[in-house]
Protein backbone atom coordinates (compact mmCIF):
# COMPACT_ATOMS: atom_id res chain seq x y z
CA UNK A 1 -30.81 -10.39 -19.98
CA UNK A 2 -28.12 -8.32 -21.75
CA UNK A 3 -27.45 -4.86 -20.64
CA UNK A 4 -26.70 -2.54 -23.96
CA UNK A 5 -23.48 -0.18 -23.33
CA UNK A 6 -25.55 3.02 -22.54
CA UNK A 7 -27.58 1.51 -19.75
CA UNK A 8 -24.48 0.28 -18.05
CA UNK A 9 -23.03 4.33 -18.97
CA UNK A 10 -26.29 5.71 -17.32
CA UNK A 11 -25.93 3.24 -14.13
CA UNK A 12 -21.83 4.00 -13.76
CA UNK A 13 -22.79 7.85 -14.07
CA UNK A 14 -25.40 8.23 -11.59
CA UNK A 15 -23.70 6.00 -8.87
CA UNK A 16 -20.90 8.58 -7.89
CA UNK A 17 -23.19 11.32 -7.85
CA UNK A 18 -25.57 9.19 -5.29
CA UNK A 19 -22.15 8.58 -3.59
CA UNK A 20 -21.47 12.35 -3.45
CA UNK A 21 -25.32 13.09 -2.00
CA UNK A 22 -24.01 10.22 1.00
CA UNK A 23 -21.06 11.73 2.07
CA UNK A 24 -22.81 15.18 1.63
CA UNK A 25 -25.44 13.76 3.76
CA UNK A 26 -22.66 12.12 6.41
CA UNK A 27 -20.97 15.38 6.37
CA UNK A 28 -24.32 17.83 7.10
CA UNK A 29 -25.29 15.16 9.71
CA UNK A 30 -21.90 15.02 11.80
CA UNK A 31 -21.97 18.94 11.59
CA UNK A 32 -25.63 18.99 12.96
CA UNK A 33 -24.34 16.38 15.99
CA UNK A 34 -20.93 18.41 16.61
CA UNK A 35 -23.05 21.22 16.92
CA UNK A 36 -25.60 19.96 18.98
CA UNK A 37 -23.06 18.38 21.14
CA UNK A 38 -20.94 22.07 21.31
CA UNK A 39 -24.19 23.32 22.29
CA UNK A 40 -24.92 21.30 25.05
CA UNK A 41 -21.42 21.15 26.74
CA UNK A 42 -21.53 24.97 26.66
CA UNK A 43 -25.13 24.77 28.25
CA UNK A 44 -23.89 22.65 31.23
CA UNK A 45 -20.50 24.90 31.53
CA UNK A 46 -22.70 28.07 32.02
CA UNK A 47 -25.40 26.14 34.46
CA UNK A 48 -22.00 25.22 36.32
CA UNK A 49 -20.74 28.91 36.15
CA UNK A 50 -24.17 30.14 37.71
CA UNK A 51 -24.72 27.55 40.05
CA UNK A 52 -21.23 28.70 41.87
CA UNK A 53 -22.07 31.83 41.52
CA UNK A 54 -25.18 31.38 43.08
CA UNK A 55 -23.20 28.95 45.69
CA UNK A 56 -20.52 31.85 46.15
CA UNK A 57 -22.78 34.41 47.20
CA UNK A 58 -24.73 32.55 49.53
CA UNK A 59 -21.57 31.69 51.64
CA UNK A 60 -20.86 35.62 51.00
CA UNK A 61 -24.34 36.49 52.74
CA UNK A 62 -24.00 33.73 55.06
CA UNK A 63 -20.69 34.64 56.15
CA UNK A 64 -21.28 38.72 56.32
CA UNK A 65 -24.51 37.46 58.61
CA UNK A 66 -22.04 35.17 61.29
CA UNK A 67 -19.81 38.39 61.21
CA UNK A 68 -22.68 40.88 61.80
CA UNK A 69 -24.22 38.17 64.79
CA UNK A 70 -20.90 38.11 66.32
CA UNK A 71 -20.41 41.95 66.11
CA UNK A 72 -23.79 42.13 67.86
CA UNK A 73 -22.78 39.48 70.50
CA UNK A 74 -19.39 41.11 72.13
CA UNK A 75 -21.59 44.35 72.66
């Protein structure tokens, strides 16, 4: 079957504009998963941050306790 000029026009004119959705579609989705990714590294940083701080302050109050004990003791 023989293709007349304009069909072969329309086909050559709509295949860089499905090309341009693709990469449009490639770029939106590696922004969604650098996001997502930015997201959950700063998630796990701050769990981190408040876990030591939690950590910290426990060895505060458990150290301010030995002193207070030991102040108690020499009396």
């Amino acid at each position: 079957m023989m293709h007349c000029p304009w069909d072969v026009w329309i086909l050559s004119c709509e295949k860089p504009e499905i090309e341009q959705d693709e990469v449009k579609l490639q770029n939106a989705s590696k922004q969604i998963v650098q996001t997502a990714i930015l997201r959950a590294v700063q998630q796990v940083s701050q769990e981190s941050l408040q876990k030591e701080k939690r950590a910290n302050s426990s060895t505060s109050l458990q150290l301010e306790r030995g002193k207070l004990t030991k102040k108690h003791e020499k009396k």
